[in-house]
PDB file of N, CA and C in Angstrom:
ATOM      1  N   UNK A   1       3.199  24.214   2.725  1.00  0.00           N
ATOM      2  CA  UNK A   1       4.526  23.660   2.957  1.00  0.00           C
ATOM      3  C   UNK A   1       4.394  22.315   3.665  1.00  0.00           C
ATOM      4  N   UNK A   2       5.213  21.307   3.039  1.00  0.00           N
ATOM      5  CA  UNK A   2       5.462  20.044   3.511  1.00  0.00           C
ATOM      6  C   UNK A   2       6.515  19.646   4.498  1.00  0.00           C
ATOM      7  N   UNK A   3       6.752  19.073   5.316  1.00  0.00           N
ATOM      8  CA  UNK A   3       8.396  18.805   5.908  1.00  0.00           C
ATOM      9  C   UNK A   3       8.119  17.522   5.944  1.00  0.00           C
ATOM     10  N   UNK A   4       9.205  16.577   5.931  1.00  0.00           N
ATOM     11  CA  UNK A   4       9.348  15.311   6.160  1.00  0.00           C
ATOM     12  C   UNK A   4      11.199  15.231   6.246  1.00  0.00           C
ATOM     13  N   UNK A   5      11.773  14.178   7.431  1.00  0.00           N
ATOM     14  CA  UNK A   5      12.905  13.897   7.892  1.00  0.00           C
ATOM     15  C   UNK A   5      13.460  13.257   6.765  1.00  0.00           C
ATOM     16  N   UNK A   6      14.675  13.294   6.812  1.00  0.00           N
ATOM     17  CA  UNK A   6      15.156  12.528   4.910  1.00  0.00           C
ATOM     18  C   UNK A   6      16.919  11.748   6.235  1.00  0.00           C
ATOM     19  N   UNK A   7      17.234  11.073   5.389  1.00  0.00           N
ATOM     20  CA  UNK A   7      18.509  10.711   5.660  1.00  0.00           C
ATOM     21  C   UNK A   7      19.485  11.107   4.874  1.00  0.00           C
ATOM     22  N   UNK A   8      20.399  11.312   4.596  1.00  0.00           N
ATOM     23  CA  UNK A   8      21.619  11.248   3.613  1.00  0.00           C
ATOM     24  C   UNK A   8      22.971  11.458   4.078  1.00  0.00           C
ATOM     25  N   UNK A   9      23.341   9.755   4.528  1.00  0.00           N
ATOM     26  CA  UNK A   9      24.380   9.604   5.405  1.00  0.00           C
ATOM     27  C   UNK A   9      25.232   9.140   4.160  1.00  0.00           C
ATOM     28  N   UNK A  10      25.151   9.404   3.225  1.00  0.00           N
ATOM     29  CA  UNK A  10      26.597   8.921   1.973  1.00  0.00           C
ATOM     30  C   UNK A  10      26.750  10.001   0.932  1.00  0.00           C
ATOM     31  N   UNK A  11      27.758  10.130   0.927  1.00  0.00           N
ATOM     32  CA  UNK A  11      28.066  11.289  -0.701  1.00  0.00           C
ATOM     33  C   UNK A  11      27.188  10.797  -1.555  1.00  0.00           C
ATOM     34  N   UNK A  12      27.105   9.640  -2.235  1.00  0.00           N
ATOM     35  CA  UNK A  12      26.366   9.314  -3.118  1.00  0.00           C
ATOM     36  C   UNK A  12      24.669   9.588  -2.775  1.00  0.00           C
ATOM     37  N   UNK A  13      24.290   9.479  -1.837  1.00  0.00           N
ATOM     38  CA  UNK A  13      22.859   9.961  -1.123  1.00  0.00           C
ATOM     39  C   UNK A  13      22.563  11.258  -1.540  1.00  0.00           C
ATOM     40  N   UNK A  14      23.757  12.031  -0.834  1.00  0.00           N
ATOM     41  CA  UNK A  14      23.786  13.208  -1.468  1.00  0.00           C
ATOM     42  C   UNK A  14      23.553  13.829  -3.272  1.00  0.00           C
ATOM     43  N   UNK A  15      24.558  13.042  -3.664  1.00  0.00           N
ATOM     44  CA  UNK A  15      24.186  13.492  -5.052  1.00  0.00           C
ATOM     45  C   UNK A  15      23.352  12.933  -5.883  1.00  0.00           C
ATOM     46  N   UNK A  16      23.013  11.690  -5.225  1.00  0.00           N
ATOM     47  CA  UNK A  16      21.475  11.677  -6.080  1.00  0.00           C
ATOM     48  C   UNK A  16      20.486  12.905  -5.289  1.00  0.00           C
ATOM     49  N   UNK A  17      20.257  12.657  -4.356  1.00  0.00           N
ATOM     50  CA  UNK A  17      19.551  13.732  -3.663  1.00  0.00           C
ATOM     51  C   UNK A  17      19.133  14.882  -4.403  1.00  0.00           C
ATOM     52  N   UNK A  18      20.221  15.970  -4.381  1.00  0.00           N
ATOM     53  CA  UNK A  18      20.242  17.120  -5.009  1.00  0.00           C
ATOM     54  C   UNK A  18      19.950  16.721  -6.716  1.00  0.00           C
ATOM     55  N   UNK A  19      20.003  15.920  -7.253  1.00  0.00           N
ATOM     56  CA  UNK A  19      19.531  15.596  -8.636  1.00  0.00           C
ATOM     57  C   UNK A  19      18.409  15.251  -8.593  1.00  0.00           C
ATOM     58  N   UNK A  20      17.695  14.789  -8.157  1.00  0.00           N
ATOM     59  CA  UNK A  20      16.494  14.336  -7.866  1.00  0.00           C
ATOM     60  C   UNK A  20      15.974  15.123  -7.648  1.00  0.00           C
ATOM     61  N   UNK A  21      16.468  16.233  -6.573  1.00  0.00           N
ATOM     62  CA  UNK A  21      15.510  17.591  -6.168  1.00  0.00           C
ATOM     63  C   UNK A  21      15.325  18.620  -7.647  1.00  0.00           C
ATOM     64  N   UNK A  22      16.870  18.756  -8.336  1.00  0.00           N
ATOM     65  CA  UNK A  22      16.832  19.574  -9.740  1.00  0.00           C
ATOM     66  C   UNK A  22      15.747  19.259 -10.606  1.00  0.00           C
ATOM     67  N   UNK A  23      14.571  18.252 -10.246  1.00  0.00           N
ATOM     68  CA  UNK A  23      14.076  17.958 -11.661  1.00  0.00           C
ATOM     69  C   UNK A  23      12.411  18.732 -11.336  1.00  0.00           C
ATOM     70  N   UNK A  24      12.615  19.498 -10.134  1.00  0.00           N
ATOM     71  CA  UNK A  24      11.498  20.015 -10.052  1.00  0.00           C
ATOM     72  C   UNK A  24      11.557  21.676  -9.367  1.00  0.00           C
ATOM     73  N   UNK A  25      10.745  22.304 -10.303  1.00  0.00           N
ATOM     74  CA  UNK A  25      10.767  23.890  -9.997  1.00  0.00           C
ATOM     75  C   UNK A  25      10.173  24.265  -8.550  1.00  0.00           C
ATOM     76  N   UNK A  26      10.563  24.150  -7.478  1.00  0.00           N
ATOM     77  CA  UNK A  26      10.245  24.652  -5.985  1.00  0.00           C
ATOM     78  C   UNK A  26      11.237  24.484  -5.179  1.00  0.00           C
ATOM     79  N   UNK A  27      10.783  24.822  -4.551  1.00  0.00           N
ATOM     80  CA  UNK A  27      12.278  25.703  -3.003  1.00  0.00           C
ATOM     81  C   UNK A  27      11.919  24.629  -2.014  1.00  0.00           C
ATOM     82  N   UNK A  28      13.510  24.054  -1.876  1.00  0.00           N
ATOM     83  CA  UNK A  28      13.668  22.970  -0.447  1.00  0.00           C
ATOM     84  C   UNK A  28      14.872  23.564  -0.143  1.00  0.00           C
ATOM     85  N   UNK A  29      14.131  23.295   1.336  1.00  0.00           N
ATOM     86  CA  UNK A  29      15.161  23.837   2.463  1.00  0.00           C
ATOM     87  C   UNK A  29      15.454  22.604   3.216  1.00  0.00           C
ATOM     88  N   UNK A  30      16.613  22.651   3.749  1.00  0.00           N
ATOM     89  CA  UNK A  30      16.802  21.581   4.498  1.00  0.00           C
ATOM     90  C   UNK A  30      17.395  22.559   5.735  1.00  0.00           C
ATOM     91  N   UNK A  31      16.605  21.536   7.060  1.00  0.00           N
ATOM     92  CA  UNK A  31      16.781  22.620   8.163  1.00  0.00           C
ATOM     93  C   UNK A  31      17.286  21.478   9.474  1.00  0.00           C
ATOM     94  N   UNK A  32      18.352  22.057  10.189  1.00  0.00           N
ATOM     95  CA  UNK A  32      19.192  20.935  11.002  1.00  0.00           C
ATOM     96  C   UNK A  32      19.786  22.341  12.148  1.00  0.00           C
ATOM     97  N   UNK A  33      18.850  22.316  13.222  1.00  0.00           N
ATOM     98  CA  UNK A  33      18.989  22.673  14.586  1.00  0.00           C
ATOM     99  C   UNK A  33      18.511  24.298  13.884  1.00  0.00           C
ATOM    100  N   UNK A  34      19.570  25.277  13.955  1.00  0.00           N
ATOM    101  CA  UNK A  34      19.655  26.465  13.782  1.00  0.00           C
ATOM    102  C   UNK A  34      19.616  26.969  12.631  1.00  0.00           C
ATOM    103  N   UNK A  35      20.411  25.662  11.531  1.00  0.00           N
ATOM    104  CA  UNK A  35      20.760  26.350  10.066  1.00  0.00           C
ATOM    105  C   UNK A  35      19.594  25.655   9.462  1.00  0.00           C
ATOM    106  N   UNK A  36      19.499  26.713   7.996  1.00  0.00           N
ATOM    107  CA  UNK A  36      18.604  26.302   7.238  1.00  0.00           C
ATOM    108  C   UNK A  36      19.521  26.714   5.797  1.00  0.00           C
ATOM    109  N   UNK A  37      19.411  25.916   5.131  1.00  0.00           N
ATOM    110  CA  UNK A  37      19.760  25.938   3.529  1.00  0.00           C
ATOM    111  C   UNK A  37      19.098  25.552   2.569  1.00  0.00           C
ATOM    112  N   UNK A  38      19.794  25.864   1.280  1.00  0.00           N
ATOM    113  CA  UNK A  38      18.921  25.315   0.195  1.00  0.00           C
ATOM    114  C   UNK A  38      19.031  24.178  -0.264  1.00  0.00           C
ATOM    115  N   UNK A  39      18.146  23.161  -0.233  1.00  0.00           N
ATOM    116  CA  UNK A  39      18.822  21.729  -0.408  1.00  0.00           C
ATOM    117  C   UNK A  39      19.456  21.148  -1.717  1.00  0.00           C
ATOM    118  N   UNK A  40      19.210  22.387  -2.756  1.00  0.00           N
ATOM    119  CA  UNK A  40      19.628  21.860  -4.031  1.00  0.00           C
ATOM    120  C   UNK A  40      20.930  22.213  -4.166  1.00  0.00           C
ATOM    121  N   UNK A  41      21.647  23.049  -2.835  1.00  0.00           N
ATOM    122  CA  UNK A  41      23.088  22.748  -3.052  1.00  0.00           C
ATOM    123  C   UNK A  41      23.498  22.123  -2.120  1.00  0.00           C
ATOM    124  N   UNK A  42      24.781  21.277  -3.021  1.00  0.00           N
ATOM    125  CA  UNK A  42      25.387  20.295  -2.491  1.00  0.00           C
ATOM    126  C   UNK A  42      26.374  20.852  -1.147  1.00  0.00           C
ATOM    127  N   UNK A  43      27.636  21.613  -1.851  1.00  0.00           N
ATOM    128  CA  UNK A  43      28.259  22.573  -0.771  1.00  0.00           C
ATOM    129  C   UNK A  43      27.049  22.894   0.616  1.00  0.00           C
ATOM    130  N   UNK A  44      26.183  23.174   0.473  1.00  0.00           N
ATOM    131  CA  UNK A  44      25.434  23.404   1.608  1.00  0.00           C
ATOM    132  C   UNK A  44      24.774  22.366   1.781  1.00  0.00           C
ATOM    133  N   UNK A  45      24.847  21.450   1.314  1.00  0.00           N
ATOM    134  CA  UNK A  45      24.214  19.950   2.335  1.00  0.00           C
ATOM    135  C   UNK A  45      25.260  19.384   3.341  1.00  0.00           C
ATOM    136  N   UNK A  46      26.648  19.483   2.804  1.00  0.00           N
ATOM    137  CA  UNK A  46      27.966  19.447   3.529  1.00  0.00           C
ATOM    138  C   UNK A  46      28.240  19.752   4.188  1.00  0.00           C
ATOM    139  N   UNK A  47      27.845  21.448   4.323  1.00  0.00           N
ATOM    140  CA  UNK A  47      27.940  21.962   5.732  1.00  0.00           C
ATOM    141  C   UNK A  47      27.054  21.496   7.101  1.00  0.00           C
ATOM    142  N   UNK A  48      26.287  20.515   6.790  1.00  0.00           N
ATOM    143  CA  UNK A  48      25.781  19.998   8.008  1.00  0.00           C
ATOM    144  C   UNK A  48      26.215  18.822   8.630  1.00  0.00           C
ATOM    145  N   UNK A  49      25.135  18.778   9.292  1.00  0.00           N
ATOM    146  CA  UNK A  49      25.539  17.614  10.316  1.00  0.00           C
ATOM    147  C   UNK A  49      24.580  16.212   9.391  1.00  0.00           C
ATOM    148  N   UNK A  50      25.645  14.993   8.978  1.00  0.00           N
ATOM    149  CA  UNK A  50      24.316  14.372   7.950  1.00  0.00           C
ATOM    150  C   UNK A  50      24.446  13.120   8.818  1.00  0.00           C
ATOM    151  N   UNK A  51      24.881  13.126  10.266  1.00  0.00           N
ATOM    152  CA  UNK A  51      24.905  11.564  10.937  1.00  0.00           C
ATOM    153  C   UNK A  51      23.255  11.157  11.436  1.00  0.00           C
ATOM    154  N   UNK A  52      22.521  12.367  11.743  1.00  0.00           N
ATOM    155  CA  UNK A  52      21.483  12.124  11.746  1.00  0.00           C
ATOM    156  C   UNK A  52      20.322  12.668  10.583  1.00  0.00           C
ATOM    157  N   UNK A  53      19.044  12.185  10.806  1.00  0.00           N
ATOM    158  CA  UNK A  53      18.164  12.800   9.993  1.00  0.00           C
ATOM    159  C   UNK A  53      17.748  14.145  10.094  1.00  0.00           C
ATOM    160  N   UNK A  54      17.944  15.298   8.781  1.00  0.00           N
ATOM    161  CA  UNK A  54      17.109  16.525   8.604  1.00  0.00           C
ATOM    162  C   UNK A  54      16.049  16.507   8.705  1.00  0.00           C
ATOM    163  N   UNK A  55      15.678  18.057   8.687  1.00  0.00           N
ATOM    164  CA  UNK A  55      14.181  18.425   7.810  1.00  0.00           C
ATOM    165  C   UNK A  55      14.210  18.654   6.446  1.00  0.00           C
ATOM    166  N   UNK A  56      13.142  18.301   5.992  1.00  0.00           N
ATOM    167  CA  UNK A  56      13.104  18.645   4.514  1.00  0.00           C
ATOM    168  C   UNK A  56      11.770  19.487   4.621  1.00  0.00           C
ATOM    169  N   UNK A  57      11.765  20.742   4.395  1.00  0.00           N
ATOM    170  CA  UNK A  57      10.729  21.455   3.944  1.00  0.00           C
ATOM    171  C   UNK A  57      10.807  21.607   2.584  1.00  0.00           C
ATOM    172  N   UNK A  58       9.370  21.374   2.340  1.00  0.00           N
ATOM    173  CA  UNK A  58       9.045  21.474   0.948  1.00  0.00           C
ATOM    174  C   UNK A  58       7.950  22.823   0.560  1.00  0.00           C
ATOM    175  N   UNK A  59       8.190  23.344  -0.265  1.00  0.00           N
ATOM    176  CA  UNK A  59       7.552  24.691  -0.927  1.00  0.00           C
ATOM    177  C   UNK A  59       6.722  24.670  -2.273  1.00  0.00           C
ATOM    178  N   UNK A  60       5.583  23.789  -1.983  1.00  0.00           N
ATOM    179  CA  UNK A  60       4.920  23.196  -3.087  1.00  0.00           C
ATOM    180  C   UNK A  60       3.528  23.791  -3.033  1.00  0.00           C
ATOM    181  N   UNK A  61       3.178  23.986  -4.021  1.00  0.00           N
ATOM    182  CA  UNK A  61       1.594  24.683  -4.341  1.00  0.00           C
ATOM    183  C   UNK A  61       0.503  22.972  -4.581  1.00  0.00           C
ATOM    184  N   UNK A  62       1.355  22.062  -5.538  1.00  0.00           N
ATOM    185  CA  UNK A  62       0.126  21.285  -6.272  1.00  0.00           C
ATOM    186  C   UNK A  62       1.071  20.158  -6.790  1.00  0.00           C
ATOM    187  N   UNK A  63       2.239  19.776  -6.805  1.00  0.00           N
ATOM    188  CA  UNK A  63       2.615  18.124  -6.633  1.00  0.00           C
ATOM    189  C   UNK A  63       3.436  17.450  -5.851  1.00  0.00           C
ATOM    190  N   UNK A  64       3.011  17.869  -4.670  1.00  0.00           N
ATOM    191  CA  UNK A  64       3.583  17.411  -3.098  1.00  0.00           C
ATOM    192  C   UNK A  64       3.614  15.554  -3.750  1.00  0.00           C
ATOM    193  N   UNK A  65       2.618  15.124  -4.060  1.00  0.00           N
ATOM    194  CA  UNK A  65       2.566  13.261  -3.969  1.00  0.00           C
ATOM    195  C   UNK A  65       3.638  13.478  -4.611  1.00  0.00           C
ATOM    196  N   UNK A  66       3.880  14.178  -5.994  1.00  0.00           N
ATOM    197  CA  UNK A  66       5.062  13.600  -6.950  1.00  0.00           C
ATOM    198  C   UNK A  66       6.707  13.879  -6.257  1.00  0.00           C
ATOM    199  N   UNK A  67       6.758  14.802  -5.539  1.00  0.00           N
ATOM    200  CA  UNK A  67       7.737  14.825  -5.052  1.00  0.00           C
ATOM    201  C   UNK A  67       8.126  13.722  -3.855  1.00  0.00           C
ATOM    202  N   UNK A  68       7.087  13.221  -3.214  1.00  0.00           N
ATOM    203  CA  UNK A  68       7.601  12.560  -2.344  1.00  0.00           C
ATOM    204  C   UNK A  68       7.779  11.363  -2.586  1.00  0.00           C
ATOM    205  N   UNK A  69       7.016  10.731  -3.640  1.00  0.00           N
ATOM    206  CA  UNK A  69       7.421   9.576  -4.200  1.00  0.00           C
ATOM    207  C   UNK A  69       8.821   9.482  -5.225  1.00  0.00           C
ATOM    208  N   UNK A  70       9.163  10.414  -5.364  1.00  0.00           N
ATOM    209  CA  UNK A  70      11.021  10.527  -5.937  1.00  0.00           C
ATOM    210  C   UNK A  70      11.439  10.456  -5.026  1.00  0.00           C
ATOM    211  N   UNK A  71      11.463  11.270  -3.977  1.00  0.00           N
ATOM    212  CA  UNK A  71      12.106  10.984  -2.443  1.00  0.00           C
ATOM    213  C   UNK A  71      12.146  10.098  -1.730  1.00  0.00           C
ATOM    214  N   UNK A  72      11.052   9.002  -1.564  1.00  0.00           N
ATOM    215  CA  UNK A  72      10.712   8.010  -1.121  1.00  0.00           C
ATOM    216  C   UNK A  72      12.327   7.084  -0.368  1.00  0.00           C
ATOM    217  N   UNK A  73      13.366   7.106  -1.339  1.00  0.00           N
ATOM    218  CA  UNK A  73      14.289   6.703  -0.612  1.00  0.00           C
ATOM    219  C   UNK A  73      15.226   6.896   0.305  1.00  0.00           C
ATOM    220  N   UNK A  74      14.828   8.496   0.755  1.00  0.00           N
ATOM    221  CA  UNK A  74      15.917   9.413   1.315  1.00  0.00           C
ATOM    222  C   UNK A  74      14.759   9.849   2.683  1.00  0.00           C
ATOM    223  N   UNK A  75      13.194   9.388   2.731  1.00  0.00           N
ATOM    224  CA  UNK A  75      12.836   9.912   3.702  1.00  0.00           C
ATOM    225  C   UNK A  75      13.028   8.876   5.142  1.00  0.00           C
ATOM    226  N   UNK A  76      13.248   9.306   6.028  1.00  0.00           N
ATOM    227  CA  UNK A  76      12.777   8.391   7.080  1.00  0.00           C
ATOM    228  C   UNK A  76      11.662   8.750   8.152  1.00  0.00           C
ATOM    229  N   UNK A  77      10.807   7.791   8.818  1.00  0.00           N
ATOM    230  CA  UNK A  77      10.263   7.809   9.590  1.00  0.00           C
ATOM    231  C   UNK A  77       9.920   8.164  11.010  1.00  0.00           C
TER     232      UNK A  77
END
């Protein structure tokens, strides 16, 4: 498992987001204090808090690089 902080302070962030995540078969969670959800739904990206940066755990066996380079615009530092 991978984690890296992502931003997605705009609806539109959001829905590329979750499209971006659909194009690959593994489980992301996005995790913010207490809650944890599934990041490929939208309704549950909403329910958080998106003024600051998440976690993004990632549930990858063998193309962690490829995923994070789709992500590349949503992670922060």
């Amino acid at each position: 498992m991978k984690t890296v902080k992502i931003s997605l302070n705009s609806i539109d962030k959001v829905k590329s987001f979750v499209n971006d995540l659909t194009k690959f078969d593994t489980d992301f969670d996005l995790v913010s204090g207490r809650y944890v959800i599934d990041a490929k739904s939208i309704m549950g990206i909403f329910s958080l808090d998106l003024s600051k940066p998440i976690d993004l755990n990632i549930h990858d066996g063998g193309n962690t690089d490829e995923i994070l380079t789709v992500l590349a615009p949503y992670i922060v530092e």
